[in-house]
N, C-alpha and C. Protein backbone atom coordinates (compact mmCIF):
# COMPACT_ATOMS: atom_id res chain seq x y z
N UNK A 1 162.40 115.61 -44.63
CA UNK A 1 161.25 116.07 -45.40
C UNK A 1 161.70 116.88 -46.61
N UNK A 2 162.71 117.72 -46.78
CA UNK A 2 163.11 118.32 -47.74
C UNK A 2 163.43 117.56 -48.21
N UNK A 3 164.78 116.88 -48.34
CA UNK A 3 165.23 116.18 -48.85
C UNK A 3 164.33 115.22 -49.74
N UNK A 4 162.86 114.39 -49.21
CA UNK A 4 162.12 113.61 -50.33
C UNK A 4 161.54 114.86 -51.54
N UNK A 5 161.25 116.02 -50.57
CA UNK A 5 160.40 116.85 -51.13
C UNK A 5 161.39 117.47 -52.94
N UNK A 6 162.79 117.57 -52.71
CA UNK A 6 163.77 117.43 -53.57
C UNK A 6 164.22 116.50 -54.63
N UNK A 7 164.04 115.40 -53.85
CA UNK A 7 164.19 114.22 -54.55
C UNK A 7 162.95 113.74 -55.49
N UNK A 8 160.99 114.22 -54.97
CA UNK A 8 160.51 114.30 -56.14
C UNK A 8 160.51 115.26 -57.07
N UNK A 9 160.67 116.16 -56.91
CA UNK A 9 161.03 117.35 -58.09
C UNK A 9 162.32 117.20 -58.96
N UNK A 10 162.94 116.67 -58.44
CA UNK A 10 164.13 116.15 -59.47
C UNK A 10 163.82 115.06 -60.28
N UNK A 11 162.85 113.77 -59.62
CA UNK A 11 162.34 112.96 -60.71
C UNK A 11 161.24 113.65 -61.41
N UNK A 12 160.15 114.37 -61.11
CA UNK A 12 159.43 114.84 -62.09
C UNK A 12 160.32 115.83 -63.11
N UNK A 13 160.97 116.02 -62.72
CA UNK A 13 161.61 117.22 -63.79
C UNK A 13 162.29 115.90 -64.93
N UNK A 14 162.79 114.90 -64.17
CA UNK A 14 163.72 114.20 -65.31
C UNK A 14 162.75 113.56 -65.93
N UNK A 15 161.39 113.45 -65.28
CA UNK A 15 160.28 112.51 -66.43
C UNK A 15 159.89 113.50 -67.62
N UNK A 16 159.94 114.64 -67.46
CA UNK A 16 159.22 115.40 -68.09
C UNK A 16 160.32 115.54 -69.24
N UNK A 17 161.76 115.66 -68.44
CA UNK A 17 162.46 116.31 -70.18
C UNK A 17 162.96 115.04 -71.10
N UNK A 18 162.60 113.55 -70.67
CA UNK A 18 162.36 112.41 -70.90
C UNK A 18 161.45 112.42 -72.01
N UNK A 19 159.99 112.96 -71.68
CA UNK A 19 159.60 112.36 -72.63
C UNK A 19 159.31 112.95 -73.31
N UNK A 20 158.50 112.01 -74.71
CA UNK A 20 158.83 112.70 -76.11
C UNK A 20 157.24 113.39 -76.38
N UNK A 21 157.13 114.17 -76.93
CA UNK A 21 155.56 115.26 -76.76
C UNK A 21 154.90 113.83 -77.99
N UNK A 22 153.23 114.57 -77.64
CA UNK A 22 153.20 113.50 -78.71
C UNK A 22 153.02 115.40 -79.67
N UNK A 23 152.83 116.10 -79.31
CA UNK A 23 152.30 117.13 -80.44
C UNK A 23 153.81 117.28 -81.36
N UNK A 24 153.67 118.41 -81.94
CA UNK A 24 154.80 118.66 -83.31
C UNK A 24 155.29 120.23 -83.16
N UNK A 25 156.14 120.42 -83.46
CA UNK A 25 156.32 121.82 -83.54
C UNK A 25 155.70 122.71 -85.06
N UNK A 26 155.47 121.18 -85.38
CA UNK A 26 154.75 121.68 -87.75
C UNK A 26 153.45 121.68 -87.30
N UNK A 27 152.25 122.87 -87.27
CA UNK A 27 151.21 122.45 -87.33
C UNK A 27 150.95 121.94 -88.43
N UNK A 28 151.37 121.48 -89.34
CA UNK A 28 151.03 120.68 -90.65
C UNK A 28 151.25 119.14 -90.60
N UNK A 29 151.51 118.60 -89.24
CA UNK A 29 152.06 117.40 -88.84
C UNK A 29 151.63 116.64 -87.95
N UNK A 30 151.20 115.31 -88.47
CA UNK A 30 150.33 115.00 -87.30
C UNK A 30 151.66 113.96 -86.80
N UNK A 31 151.82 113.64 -85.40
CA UNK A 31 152.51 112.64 -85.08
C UNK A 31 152.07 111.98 -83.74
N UNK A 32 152.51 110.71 -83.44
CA UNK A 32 151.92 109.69 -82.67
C UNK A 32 152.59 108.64 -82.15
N UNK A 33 152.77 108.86 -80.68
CA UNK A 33 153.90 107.91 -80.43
C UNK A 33 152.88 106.67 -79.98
N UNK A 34 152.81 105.57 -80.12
CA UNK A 34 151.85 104.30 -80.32
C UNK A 34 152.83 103.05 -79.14
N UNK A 35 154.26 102.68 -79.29
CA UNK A 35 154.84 101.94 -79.03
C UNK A 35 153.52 100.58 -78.71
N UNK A 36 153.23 100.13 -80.06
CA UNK A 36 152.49 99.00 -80.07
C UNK A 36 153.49 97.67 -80.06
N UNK A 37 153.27 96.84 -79.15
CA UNK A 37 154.59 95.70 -79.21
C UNK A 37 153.60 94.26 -79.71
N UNK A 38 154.46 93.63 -80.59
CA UNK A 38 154.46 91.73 -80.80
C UNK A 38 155.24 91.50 -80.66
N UNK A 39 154.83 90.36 -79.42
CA UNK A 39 155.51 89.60 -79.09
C UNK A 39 155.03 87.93 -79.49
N UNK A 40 156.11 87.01 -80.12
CA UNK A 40 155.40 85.85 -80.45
C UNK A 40 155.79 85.03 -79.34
N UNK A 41 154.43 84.38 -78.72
CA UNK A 41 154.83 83.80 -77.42
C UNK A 41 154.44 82.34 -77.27
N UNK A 42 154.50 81.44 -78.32
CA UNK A 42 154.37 80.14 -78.55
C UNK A 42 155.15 79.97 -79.98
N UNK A 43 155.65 78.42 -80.04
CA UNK A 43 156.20 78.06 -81.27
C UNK A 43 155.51 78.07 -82.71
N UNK A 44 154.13 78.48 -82.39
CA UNK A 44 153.79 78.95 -83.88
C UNK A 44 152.61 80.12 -83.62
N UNK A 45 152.79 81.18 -83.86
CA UNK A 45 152.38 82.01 -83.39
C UNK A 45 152.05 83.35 -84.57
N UNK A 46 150.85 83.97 -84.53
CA UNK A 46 149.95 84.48 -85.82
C UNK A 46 149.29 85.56 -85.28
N UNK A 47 149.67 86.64 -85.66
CA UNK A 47 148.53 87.75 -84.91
C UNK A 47 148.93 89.05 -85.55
N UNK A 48 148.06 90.17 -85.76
CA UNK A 48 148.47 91.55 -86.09
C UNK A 48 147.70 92.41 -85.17
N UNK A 49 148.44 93.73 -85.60
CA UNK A 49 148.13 95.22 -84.72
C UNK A 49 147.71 95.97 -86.41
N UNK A 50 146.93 97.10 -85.61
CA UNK A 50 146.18 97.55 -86.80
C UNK A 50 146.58 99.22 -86.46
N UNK A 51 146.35 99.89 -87.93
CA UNK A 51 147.02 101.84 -87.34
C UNK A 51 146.16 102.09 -88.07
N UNK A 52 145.49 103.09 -87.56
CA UNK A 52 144.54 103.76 -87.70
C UNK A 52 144.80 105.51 -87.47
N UNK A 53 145.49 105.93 -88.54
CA UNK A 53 146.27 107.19 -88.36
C UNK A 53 144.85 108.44 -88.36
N UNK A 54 144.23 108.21 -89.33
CA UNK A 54 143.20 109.75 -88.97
C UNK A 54 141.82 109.49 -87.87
N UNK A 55 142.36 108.43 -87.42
CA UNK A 55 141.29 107.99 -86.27
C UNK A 55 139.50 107.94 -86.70
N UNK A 56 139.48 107.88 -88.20
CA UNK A 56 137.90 107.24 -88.27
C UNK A 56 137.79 105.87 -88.35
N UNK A 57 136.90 105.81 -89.21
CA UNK A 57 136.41 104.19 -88.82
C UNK A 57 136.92 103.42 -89.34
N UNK A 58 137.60 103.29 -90.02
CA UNK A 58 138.55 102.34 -90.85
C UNK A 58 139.96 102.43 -90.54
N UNK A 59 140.88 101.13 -90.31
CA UNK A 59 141.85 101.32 -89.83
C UNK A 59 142.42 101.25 -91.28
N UNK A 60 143.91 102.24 -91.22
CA UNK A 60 144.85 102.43 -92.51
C UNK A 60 145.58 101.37 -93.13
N UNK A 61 145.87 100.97 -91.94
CA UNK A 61 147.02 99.43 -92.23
C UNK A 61 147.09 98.52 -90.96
N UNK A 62 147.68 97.35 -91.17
CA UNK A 62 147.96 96.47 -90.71
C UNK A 62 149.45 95.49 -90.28
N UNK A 63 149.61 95.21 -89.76
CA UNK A 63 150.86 94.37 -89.79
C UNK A 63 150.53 93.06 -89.42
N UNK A 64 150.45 91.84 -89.93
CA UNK A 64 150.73 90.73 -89.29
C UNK A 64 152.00 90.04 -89.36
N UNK A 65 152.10 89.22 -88.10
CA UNK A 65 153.36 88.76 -87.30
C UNK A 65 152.85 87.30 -87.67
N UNK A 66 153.93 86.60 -88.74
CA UNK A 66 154.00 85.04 -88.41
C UNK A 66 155.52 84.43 -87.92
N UNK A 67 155.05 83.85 -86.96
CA UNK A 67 156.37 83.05 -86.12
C UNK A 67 156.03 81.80 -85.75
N UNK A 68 156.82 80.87 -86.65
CA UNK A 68 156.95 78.94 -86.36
C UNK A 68 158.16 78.39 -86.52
N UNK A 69 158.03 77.49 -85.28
CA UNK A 69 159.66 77.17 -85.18
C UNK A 69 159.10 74.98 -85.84
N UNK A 70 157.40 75.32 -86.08
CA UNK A 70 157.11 74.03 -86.15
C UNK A 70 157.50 73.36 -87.81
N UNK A 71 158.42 72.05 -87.90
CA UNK A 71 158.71 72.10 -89.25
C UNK A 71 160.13 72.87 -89.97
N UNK A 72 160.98 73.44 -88.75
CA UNK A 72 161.85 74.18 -89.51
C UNK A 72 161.32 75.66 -89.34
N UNK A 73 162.18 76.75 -89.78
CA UNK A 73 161.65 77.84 -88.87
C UNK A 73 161.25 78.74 -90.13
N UNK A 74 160.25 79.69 -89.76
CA UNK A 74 159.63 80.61 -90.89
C UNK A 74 158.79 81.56 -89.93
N UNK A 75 159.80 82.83 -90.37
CA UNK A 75 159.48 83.96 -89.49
C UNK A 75 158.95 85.26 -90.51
N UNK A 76 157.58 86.39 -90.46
CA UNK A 76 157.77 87.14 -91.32
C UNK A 76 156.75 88.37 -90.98
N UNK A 77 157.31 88.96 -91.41
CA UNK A 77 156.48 90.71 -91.04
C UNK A 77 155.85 90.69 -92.26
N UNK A 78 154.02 90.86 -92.32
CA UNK A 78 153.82 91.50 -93.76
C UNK A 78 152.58 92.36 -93.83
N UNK A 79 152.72 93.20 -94.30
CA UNK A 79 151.74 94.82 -94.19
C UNK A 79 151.02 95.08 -95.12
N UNK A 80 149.67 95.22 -95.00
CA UNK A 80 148.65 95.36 -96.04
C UNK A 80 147.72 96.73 -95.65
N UNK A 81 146.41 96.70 -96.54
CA UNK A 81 145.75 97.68 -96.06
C UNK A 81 144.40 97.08 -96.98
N UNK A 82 143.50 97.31 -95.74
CA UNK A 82 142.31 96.80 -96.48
C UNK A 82 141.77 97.54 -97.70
N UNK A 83 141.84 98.44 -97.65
CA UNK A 83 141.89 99.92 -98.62
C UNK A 83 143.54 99.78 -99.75
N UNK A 84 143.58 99.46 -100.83
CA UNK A 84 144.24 99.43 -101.70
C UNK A 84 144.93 100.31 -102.12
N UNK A 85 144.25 101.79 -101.80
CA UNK A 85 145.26 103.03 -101.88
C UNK A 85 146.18 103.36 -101.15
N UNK A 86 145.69 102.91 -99.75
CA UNK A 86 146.71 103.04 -98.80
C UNK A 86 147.65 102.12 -98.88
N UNK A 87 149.14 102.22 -98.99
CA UNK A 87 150.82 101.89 -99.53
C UNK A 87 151.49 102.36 -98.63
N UNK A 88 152.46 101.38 -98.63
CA UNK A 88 153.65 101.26 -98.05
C UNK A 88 155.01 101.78 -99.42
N UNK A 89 155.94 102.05 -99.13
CA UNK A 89 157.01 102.61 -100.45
C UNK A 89 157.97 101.18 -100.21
N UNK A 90 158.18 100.68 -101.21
CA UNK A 90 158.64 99.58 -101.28
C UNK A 90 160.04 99.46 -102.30
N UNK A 91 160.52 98.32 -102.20
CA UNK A 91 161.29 98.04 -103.60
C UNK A 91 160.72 96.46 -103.82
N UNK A 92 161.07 95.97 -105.29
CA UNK A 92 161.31 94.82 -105.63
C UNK A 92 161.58 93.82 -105.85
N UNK A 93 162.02 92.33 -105.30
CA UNK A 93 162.64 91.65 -105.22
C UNK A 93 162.32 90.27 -105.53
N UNK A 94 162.27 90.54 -107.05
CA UNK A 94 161.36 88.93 -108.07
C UNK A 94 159.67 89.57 -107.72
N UNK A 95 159.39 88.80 -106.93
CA UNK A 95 157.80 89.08 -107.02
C UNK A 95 157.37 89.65 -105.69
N UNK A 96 158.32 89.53 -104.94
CA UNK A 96 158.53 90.06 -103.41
C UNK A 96 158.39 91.60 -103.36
N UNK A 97 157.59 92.26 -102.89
CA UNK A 97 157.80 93.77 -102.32
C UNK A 97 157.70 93.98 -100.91
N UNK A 98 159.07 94.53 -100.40
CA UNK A 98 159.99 94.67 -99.43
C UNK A 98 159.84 96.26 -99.13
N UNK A 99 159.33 96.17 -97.85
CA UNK A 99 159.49 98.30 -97.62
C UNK A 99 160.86 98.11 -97.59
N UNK A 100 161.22 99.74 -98.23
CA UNK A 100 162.20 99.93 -97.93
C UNK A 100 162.59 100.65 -96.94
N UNK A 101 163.51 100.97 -96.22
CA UNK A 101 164.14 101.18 -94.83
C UNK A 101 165.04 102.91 -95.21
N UNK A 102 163.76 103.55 -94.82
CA UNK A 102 164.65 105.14 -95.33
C UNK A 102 165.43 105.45 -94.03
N UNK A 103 166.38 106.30 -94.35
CA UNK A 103 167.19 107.54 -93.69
C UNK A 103 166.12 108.35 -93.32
N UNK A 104 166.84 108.73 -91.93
CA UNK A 104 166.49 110.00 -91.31
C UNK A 104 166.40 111.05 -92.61
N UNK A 105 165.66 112.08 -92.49
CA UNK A 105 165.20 113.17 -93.50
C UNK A 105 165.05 112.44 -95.25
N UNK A 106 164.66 111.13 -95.29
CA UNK A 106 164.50 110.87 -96.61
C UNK A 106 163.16 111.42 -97.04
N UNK A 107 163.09 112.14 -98.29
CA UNK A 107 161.72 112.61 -98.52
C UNK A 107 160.94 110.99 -99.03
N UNK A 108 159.63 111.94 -98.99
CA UNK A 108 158.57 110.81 -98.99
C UNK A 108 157.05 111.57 -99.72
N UNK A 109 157.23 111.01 -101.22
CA UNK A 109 155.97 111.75 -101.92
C UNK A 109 155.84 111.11 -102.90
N UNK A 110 154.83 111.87 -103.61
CA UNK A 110 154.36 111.19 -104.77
C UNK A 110 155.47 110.40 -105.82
N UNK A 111 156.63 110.94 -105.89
CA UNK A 111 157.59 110.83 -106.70
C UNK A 111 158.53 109.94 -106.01
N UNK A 112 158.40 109.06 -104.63
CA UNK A 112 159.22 108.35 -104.20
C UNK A 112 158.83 106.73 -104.88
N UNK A 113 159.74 106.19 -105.31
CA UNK A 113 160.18 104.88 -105.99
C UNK A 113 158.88 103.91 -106.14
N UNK A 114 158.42 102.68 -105.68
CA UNK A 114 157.08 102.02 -105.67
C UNK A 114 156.61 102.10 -104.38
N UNK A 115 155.16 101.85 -104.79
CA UNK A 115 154.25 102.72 -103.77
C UNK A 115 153.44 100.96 -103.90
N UNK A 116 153.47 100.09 -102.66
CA UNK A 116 152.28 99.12 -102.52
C UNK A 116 151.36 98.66 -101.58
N UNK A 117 150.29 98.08 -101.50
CA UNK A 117 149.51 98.41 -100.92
C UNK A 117 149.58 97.06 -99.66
N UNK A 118 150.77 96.24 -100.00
CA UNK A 118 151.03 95.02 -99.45
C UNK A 118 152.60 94.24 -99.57
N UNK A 119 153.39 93.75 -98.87
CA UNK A 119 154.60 93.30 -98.80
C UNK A 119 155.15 92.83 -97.61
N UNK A 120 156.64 93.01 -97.55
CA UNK A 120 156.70 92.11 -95.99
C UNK A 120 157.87 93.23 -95.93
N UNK A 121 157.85 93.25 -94.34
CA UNK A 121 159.14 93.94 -93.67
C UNK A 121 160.54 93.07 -93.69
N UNK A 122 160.51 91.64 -93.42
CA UNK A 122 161.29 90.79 -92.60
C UNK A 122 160.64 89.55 -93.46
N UNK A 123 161.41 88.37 -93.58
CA UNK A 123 160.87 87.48 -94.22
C UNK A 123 162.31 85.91 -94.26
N UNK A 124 161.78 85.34 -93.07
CA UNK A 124 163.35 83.97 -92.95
C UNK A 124 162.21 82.42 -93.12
N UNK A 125 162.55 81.77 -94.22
CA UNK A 125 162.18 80.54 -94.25
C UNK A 125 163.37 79.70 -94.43
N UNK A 126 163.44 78.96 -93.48
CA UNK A 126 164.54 78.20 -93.28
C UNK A 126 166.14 78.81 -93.88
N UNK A 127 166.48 78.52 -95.06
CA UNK A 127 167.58 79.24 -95.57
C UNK A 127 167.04 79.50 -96.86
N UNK A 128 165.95 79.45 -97.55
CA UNK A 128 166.06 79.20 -99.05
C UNK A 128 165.35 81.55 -98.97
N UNK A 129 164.55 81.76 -98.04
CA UNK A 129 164.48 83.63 -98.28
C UNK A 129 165.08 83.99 -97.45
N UNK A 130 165.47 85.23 -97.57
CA UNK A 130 165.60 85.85 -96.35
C UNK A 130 165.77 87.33 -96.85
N UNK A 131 164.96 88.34 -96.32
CA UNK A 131 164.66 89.38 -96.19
C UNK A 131 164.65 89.59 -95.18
N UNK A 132 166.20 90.07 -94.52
CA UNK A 132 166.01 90.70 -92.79
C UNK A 132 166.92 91.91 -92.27
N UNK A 133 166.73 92.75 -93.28
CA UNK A 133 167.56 93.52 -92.97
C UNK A 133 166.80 94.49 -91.80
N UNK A 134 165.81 95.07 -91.76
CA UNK A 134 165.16 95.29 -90.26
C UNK A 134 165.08 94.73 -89.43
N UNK A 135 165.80 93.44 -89.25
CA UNK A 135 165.73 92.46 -87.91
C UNK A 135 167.28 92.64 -87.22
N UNK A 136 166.87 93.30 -85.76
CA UNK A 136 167.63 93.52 -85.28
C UNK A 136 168.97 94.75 -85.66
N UNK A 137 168.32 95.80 -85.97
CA UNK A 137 168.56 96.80 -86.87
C UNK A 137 168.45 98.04 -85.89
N UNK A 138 167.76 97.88 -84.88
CA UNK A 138 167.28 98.83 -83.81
C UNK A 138 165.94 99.44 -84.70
N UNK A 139 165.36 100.49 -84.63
CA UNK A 139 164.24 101.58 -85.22
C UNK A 139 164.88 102.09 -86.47
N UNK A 140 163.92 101.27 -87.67
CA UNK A 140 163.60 101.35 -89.08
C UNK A 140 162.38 102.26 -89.46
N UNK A 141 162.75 103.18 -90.28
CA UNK A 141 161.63 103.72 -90.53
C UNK A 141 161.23 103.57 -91.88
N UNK A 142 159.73 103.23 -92.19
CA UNK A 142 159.67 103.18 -93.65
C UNK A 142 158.44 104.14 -93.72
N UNK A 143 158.26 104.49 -95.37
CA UNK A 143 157.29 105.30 -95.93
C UNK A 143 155.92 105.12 -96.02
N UNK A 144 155.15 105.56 -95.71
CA UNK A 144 153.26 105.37 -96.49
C UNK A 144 152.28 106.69 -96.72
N UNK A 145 151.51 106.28 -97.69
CA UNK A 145 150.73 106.89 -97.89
C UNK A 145 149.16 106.78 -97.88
N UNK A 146 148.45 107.40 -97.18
CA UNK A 146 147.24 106.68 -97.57
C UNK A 146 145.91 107.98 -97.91
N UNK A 147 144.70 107.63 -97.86
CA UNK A 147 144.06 108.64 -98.51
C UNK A 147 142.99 108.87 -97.23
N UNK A 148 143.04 110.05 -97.02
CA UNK A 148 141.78 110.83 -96.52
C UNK A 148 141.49 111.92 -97.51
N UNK A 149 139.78 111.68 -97.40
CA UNK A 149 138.95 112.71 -98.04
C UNK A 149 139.68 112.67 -99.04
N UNK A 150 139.84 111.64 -100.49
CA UNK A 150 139.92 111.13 -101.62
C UNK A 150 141.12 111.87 -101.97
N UNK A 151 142.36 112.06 -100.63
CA UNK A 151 143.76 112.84 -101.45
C UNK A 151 144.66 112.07 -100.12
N UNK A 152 145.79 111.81 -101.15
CA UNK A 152 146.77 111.15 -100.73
C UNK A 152 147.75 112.01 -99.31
N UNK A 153 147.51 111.22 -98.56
CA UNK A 153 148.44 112.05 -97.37
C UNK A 153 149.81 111.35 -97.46
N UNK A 154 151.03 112.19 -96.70
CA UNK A 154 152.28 111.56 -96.89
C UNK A 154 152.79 111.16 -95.29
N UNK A 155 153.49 109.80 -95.27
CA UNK A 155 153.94 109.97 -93.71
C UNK A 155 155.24 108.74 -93.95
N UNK A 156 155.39 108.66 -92.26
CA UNK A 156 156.13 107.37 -92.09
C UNK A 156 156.47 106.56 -90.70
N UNK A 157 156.41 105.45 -90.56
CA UNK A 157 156.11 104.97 -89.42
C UNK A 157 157.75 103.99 -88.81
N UNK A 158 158.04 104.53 -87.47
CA UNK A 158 158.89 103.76 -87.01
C UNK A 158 158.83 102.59 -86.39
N UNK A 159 159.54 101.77 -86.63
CA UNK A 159 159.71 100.32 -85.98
C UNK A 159 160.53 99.63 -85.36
N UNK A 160 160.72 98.74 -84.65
CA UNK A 160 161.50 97.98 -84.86
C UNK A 160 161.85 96.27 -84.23
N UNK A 161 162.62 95.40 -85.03
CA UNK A 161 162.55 93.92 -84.98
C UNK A 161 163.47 93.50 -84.02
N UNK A 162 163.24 92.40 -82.96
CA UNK A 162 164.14 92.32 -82.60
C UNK A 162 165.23 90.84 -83.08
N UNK A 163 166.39 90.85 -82.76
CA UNK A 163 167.56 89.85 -83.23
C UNK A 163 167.11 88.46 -83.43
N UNK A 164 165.73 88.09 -82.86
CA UNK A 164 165.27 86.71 -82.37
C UNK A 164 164.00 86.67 -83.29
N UNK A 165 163.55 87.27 -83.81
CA UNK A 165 162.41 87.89 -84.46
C UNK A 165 161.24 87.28 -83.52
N UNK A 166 161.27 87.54 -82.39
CA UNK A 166 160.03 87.53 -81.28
C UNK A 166 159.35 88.54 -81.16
N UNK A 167 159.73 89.58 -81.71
CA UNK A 167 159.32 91.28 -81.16
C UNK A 167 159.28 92.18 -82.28
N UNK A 168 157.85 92.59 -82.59
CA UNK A 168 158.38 94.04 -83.42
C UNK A 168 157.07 94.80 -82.63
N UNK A 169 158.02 95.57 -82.61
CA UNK A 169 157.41 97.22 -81.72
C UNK A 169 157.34 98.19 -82.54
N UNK A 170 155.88 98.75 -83.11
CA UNK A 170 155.96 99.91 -83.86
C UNK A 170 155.37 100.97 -83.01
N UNK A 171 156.42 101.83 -83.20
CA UNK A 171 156.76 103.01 -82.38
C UNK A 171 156.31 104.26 -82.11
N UNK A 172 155.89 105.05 -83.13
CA UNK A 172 155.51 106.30 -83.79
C UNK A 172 155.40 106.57 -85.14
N UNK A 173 154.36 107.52 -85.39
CA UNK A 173 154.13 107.90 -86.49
C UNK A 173 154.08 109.46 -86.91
N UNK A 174 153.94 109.35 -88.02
CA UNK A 174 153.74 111.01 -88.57
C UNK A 174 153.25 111.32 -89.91
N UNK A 175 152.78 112.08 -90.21
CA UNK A 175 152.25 112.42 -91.75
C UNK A 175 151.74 113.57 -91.62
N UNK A 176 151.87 114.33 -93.03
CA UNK A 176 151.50 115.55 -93.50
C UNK A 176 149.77 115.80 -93.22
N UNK A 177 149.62 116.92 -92.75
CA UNK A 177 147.96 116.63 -92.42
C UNK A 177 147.45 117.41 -93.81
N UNK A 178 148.19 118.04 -95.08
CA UNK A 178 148.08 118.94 -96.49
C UNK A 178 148.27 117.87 -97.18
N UNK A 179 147.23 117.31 -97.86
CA UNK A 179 147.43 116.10 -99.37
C UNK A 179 148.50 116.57 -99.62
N UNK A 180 148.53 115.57 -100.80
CA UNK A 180 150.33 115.47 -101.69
C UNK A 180 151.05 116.75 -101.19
N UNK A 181 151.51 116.28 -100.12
CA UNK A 181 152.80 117.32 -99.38
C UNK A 181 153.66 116.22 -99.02
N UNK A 182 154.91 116.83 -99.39
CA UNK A 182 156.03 115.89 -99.12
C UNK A 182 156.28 115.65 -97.68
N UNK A 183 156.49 114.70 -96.74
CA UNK A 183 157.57 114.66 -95.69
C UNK A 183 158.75 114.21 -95.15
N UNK A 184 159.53 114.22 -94.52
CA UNK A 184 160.80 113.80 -94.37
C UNK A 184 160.72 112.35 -93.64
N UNK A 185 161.16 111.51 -93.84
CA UNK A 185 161.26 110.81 -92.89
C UNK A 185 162.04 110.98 -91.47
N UNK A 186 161.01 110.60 -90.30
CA UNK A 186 161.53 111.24 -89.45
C UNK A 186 161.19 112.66 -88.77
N UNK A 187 160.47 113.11 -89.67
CA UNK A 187 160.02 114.91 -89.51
C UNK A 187 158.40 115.14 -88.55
N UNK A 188 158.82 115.93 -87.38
CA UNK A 188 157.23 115.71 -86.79
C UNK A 188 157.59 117.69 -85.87
């Protein structure tokens, strides 16, 4: 009887320092662990998850997942927002805008590089694109911004693809709950 009585207090203790809070130690920080998973589970396969960071009625962004192996293969992550203000931080590539994939503590504000409201994470058509440097990368974090109460909030959301591009799991989030305030990527 001791002995189980030991043995659960040792697993509750290891669940607890396991897991990750969802609160912050910044009260200026909202963060959110989500671990929302796609999985593509047929040879042509179409679907998104939606984030809805200040929890009203409109969701912030989107991700849809296209995966077809029908015809040659064409796999691709691409992120919009029904709301036009709300952006992803991107770079350029011809006509392509690609989030870009920050560092731990990369700031993230008004003054970070292009700001769009639509692009792709991941992107393989046969051999002629390929944009995959988040595939199979482990947890990528990229930048966004979007607007509550007509002022730009700052955040950034983790992800990640897996090697087969069957799977992207977005993970957690975070953003400044003070308009145009900078945050780190990574910072909660």
């Amino acid at each position: 009887m001791k002995f189980k009585t030991t043995l659960i207090i040792i697993c509750i203790a290891f669940l607890f320092s396991c897991k990750k809070e969802n609160n912050t130690s910044n009260p200026d920080i909202v963060h959110q662990n989500l671990n929302l998973k796609i999985t593509a589970t047929s040879f042509l396969f179409d679907t998104a998850v939606l984030i809805n960071f200040d929890n009203n009625a409109s969701n912030d962004f989107f991700l849809r997942m296209r995966y077809s192996t029908l015809r040659g293969v064409s796999h691709d992550l691409f992120f919009a927002s029904d709301d036009s203000r709300n952006q992803w931080l991107v770079y350029e590539d011809g006509e392509d805008a690609i989030a870009s994939l920050l560092a731990e503590n990369t700031k993230i504000d008004s003054t970070s590089a292009i700001w769009s409201s639509s692009g792709i994470l991941y992107r393989k058509y046969l051999t002629l694109i390929s944009f995959t440097n988040a595939v199979g990368a482990g947890d990528v974090m990229v930048g966004v911004r979007f607007i509550m109460d007509t002022k730009y909030h700052y955040g950034w959301v983790k992800l990640s693809v897996s090697s087969d591009f069957k799977t992207v799991t977005v993970k957690e989030y975070a953003y400044r709950k003070t308009p145009d305030k900078a945050i780190k990527a990574g910072e909660y």
